[in-house]
C-alpha atoms as a PDB file:
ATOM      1  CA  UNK A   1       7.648   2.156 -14.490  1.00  0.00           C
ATOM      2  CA  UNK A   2       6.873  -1.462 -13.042  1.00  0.00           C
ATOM      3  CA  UNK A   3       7.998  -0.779  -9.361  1.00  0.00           C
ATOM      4  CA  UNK A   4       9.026   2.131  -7.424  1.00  0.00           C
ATOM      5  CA  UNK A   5       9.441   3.029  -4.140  1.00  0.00           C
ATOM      6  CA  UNK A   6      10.884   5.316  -1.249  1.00  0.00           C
ATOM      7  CA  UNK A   7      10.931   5.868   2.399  1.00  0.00           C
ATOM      8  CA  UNK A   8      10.209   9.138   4.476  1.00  0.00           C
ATOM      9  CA  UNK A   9       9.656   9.960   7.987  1.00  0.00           C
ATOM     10  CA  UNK A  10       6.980  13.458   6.465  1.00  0.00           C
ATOM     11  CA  UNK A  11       4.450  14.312   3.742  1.00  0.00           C
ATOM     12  CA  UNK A  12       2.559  17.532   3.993  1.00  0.00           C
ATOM     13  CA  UNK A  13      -1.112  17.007   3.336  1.00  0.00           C
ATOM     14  CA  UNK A  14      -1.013  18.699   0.010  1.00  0.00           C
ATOM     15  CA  UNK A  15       2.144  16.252  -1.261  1.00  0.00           C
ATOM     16  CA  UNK A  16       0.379  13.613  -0.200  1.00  0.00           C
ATOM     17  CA  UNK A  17      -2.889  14.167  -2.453  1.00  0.00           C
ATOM     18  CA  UNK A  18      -0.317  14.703  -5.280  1.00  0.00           C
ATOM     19  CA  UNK A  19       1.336  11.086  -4.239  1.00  0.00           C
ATOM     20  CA  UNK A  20      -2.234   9.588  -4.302  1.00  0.00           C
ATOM     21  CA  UNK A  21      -2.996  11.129  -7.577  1.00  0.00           C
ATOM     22  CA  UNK A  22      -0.258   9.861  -9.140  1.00  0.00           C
ATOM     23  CA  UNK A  23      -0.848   5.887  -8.029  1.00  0.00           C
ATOM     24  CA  UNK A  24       1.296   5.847  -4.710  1.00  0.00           C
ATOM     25  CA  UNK A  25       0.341   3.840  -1.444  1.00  0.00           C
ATOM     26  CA  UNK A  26       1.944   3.699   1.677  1.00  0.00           C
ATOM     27  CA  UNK A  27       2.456   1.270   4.644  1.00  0.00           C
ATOM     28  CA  UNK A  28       4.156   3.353   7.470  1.00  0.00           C
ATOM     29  CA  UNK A  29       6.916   5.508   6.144  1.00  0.00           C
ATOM     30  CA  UNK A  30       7.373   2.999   2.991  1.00  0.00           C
ATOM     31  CA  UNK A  31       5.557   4.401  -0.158  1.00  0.00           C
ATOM     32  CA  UNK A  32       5.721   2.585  -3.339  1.00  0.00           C
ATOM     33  CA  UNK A  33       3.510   1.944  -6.637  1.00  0.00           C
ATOM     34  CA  UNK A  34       3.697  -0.753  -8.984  1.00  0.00           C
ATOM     35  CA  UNK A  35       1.909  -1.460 -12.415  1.00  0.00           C
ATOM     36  CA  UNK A  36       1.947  -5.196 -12.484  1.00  0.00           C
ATOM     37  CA  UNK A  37       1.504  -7.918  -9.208  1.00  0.00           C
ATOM     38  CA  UNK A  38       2.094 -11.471  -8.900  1.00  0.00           C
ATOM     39  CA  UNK A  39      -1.245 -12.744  -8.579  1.00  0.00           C
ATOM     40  CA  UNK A  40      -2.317 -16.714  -8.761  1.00  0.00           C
ATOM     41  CA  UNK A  41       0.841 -17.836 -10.861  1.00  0.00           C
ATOM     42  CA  UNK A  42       0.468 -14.531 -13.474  1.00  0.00           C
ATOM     43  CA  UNK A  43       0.875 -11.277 -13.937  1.00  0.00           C
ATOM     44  CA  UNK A  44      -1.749  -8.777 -13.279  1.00  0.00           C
ATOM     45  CA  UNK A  45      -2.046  -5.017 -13.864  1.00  0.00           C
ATOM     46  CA  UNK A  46      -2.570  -3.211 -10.881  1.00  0.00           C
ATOM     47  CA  UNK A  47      -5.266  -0.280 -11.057  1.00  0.00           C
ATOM     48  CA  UNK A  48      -5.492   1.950  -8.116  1.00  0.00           C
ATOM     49  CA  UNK A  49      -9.337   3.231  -7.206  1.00  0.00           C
ATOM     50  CA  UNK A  50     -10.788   6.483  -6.095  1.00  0.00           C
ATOM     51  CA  UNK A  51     -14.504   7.399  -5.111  1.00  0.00           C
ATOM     52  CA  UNK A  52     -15.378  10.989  -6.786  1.00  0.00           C
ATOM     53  CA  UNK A  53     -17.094  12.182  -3.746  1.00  0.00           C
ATOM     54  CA  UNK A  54     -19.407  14.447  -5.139  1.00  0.00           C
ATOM     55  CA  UNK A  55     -20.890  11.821  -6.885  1.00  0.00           C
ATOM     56  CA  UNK A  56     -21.317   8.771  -4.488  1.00  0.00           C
ATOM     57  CA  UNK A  57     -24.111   7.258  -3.427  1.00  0.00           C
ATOM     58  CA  UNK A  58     -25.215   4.112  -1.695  1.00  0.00           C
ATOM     59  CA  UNK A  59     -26.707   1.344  -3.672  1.00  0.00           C
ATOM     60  CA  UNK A  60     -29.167  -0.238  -1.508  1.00  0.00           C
ATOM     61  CA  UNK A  61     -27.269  -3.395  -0.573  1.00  0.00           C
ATOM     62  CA  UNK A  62     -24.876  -0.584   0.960  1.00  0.00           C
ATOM     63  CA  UNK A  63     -27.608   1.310   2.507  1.00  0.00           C
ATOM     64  CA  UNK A  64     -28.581  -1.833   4.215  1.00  0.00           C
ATOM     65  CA  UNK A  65     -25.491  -2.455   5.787  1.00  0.00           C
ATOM     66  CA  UNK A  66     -25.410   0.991   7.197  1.00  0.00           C
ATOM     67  CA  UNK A  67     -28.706   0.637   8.648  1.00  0.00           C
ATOM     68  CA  UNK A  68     -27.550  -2.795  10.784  1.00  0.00           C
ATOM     69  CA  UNK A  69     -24.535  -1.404  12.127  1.00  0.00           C
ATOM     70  CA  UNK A  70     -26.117   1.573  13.508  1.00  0.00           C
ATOM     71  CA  UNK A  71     -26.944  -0.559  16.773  1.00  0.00           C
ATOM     72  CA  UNK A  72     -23.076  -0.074  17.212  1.00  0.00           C
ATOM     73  CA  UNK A  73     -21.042   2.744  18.485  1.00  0.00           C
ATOM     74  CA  UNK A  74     -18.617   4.329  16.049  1.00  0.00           C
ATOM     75  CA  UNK A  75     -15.993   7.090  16.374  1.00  0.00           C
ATOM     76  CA  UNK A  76     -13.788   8.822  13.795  1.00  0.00           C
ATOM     77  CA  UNK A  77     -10.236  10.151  15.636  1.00  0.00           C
ATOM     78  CA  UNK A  78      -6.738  10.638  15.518  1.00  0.00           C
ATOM     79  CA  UNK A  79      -5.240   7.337  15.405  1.00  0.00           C
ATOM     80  CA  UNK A  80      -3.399   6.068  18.477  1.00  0.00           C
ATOM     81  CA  UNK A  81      -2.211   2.678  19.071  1.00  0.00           C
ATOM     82  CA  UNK A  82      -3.784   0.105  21.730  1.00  0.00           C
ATOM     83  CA  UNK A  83      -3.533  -3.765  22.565  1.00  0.00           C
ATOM     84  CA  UNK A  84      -7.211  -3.782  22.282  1.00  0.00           C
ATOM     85  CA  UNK A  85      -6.717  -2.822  18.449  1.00  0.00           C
ATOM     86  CA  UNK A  86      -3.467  -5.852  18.297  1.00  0.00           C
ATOM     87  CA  UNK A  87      -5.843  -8.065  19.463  1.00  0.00           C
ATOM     88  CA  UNK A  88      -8.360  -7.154  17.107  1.00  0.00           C
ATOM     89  CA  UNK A  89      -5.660  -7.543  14.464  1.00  0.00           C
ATOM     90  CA  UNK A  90      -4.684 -10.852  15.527  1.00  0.00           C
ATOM     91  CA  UNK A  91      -8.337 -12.331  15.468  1.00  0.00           C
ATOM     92  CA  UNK A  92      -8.659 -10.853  11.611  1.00  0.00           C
ATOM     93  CA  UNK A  93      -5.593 -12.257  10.518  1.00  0.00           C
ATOM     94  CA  UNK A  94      -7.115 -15.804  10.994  1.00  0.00           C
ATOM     95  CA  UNK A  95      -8.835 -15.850   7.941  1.00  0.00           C
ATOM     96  CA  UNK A  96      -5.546 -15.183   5.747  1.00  0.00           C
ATOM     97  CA  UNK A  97      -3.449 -18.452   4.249  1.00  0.00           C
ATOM     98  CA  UNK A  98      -0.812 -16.640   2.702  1.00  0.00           C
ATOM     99  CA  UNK A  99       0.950 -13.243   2.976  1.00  0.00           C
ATOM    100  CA  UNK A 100      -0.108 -13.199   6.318  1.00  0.00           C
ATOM    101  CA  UNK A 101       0.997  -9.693   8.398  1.00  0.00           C
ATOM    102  CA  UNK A 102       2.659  -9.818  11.888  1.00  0.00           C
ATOM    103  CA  UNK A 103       1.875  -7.002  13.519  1.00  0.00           C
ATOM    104  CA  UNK A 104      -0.654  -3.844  13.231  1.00  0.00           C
ATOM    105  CA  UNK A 105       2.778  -1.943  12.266  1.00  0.00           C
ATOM    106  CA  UNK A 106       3.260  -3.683   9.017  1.00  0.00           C
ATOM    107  CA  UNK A 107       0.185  -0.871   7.898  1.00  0.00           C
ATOM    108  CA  UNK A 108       0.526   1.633  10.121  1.00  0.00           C
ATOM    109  CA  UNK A 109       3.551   4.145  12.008  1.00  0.00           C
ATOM    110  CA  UNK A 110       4.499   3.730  15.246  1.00  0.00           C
ATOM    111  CA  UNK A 111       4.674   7.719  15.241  1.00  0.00           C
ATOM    112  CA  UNK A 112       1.013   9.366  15.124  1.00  0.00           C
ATOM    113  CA  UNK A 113       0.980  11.780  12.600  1.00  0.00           C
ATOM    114  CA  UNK A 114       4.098  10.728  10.750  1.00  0.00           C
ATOM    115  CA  UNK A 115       4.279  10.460   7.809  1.00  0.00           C
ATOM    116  CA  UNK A 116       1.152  11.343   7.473  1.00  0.00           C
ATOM    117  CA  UNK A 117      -1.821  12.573   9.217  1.00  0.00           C
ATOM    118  CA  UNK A 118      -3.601   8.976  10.148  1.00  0.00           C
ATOM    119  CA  UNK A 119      -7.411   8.716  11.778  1.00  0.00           C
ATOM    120  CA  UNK A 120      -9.485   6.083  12.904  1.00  0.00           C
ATOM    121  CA  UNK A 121     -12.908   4.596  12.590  1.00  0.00           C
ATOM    122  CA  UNK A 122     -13.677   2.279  15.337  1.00  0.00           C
ATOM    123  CA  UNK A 123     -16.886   0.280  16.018  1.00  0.00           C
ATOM    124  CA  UNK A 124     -17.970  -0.864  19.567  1.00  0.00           C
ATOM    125  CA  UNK A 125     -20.701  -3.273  20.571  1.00  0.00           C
ATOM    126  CA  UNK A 126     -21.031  -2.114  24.346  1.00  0.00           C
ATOM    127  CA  UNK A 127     -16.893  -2.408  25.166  1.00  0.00           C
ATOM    128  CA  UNK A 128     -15.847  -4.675  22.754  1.00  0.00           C
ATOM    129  CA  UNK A 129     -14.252  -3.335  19.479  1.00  0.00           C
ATOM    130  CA  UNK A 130     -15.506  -5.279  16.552  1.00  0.00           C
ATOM    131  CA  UNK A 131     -13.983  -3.349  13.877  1.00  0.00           C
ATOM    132  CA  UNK A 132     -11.499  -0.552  12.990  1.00  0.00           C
ATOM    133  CA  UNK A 133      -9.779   1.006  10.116  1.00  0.00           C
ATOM    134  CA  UNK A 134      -7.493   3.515   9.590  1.00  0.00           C
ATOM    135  CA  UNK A 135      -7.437   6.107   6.751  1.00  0.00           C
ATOM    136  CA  UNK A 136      -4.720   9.416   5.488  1.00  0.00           C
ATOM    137  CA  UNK A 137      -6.049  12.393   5.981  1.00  0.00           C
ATOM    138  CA  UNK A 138      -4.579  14.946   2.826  1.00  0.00           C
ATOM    139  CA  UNK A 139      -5.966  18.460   2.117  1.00  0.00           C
ATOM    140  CA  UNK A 140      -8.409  17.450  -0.849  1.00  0.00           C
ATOM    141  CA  UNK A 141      -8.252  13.477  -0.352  1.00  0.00           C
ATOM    142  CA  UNK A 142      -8.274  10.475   2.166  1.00  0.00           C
ATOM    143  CA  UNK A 143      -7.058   7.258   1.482  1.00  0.00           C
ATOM    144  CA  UNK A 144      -8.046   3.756   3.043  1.00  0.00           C
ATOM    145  CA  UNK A 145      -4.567   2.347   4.818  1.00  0.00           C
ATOM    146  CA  UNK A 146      -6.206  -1.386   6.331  1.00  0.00           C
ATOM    147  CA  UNK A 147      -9.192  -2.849   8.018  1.00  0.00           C
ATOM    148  CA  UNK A 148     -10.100  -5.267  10.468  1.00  0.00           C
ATOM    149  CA  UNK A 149     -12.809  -6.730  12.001  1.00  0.00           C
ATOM    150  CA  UNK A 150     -13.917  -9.502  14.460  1.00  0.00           C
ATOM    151  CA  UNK A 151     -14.969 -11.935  12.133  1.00  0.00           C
ATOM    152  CA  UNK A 152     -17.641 -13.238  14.776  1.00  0.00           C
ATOM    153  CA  UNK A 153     -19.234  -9.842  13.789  1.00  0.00           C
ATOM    154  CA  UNK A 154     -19.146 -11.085   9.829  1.00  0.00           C
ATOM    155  CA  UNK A 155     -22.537 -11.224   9.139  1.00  0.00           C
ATOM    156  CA  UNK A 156     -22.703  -7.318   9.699  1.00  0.00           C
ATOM    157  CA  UNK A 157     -20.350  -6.860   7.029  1.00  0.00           C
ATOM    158  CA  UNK A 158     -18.130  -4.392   8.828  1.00  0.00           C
ATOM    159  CA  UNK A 159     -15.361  -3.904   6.058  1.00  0.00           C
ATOM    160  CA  UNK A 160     -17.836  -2.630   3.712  1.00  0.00           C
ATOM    161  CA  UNK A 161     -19.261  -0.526   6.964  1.00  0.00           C
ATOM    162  CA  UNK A 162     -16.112   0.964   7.656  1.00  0.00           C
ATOM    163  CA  UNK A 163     -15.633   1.804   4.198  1.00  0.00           C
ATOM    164  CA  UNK A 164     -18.945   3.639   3.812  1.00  0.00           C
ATOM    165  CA  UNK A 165     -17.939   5.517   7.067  1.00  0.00           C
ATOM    166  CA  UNK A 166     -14.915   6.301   5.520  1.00  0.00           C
ATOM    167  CA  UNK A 167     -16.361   7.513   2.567  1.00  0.00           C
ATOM    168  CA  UNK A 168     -19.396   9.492   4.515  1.00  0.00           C
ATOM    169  CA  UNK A 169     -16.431  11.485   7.063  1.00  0.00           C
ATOM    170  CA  UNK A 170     -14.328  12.477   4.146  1.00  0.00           C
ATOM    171  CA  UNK A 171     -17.130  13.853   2.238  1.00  0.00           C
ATOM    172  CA  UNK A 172     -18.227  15.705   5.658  1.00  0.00           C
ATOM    173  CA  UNK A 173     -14.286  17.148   5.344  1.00  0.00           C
ATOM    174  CA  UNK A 174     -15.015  18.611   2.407  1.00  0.00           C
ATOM    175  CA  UNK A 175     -12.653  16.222   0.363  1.00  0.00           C
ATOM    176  CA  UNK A 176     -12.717  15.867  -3.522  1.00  0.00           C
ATOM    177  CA  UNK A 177     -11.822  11.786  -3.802  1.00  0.00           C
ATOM    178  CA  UNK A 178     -11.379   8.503  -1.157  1.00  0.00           C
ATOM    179  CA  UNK A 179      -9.027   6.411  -2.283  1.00  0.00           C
ATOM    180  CA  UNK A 180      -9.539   2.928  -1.969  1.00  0.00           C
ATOM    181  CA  UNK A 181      -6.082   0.860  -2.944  1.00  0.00           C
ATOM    182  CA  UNK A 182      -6.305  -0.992  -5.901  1.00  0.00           C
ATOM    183  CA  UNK A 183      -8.190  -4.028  -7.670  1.00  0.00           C
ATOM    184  CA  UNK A 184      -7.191  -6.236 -10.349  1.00  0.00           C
ATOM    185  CA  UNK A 185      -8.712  -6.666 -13.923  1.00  0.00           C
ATOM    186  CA  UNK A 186      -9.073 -10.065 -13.241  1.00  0.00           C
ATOM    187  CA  UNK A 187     -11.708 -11.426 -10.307  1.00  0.00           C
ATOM    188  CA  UNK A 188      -9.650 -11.600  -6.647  1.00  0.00           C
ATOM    189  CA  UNK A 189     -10.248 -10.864  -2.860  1.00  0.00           C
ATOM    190  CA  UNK A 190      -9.947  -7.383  -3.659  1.00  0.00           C
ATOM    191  CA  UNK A 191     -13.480  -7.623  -6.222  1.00  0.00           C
ATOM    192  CA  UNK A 192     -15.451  -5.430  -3.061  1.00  0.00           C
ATOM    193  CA  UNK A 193     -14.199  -2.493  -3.814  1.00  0.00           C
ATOM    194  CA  UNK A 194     -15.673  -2.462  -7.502  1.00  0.00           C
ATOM    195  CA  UNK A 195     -19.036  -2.117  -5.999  1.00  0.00           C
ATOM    196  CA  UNK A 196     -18.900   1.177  -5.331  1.00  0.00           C
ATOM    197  CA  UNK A 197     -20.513   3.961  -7.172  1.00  0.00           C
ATOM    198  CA  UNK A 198     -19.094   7.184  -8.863  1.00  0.00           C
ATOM    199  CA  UNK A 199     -15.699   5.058  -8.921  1.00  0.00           C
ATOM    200  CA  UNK A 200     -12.258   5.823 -10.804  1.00  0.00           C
ATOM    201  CA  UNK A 201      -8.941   4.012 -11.694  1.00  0.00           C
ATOM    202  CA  UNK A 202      -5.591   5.032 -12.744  1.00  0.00           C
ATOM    203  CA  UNK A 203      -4.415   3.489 -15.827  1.00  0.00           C
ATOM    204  CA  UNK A 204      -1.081   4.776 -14.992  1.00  0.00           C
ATOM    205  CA  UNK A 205      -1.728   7.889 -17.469  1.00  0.00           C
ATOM    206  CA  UNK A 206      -4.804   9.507 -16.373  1.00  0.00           C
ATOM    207  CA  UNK A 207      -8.052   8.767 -14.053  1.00  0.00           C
ATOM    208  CA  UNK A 208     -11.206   7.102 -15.626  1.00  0.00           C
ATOM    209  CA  UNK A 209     -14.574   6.156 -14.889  1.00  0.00           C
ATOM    210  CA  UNK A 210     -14.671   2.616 -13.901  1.00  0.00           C
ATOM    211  CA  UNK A 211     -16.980   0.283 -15.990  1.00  0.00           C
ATOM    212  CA  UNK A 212     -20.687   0.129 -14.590  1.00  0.00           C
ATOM    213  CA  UNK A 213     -19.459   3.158 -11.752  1.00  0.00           C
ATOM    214  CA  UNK A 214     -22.465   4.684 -12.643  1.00  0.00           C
ATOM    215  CA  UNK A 215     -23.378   7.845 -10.695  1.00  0.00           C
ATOM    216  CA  UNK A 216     -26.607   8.477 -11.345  1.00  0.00           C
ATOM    217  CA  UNK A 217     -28.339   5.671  -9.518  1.00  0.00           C
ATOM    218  CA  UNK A 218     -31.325   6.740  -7.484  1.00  0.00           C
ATOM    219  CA  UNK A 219     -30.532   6.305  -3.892  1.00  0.00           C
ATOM    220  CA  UNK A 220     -29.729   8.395  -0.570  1.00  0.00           C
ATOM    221  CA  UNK A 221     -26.822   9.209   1.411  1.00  0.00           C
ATOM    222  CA  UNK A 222     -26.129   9.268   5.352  1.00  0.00           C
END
């Protein structure tokens, strides 16, 4: 298996933690997987990441972001889709050169709750939304879609924010894993999501601990 793909219009929660298990993604109603990506002129194994839930905690860099962006207001809910939120998305996409997306429905359905069961964290200073992202929602799992911020606001780090919150809700939920996307062996854009305690990737055959995920580092939770 290199590449593989499908399209649906429904995925119950518990096929969908079965789908993330097993490497897939999804952008709307198109899910696909690959093992290899053209990245920088080569080749590069794809390896898909999980949190183990259970296990995470913040490492104090982390913990220091969460503490700054509590002067914000932040929600977790049901997706729905709003011009504030295209606008948003427009004003993020400026600081992509290539590969650039169109339109907030490149990630995410025009249908709320299809495929899949799709929330929202949103952050507010006063009115003004400075950052959202948008997860799945399965029966044992959730699974980071995209993100976007106002990168006026990039100082506060809000991707790694939103990814905390993330993280934080779905262990609230009860869930066993967050899924984060995927990384490459090999240092790219995507390196931020290696930072993460009690971390796992998919070598295509089974879930391991990624190198220096350590678990046991002495810090506190929200």
């Amino acid at each position: 298996m290199s590449q593989q793909y499908f399209f649906t219009d429904y995925v119950s929660d518990d096929m969908l933690d079965r789908l993330l298990a097993d490497g897939w993604r999804h952008f709307g109603c198109y899910f696909f997987r690959h093992t290899t990506e053209a990245y920088r002129g080569m080749h590069v194994p794809v390896m898909p990441l999980r949190i183990r839930l259970k296990d995470f905690v913040m490492k104090k860099r982390q913990r220091k972001i969460w503490r700054r962006n509590q002067r914000f207001v932040s929600v977790m809910r049901p997706f729905r889709f709003s011009i504030q939120k295209q606008l948003l998305f427009e004003k993020h996409k400026q600081r992509f050169h290539e590969h650039v997306p169109s339109h907030l429905f490149d990630f995410l359905s025009e249908h709320p709750e299809r495929p899949t069961r799709v929330f929202e964290f949103c952050v507010y200073d006063r009115e003004h939304l400075i950052a959202a992202s948008f997860i799945d929602v399965g029966r044992t799992a959730t699974s980071a879609i995209y993100a976007m911020f106002d990168p006026d606001y990039a100082t506060y780090s809000p991707g790694i924010y939103t990814l905390l919150a993330e993280a934080h809700y779905a262990r609230q939920q009860g869930k066993a894993y967050h899924y984060l996307g995927y990384t490459y062996p090999v240092p790219s854009h995507y390196d931020y999501k290696k930072q993460f305690t009690a971390l796992e990737y998919y070598d295509w055959k089974k879930w391991r601990c990624f190198p220096n995920a350590n678990p046991h580092l002495k810090s506190s939770a929200p």
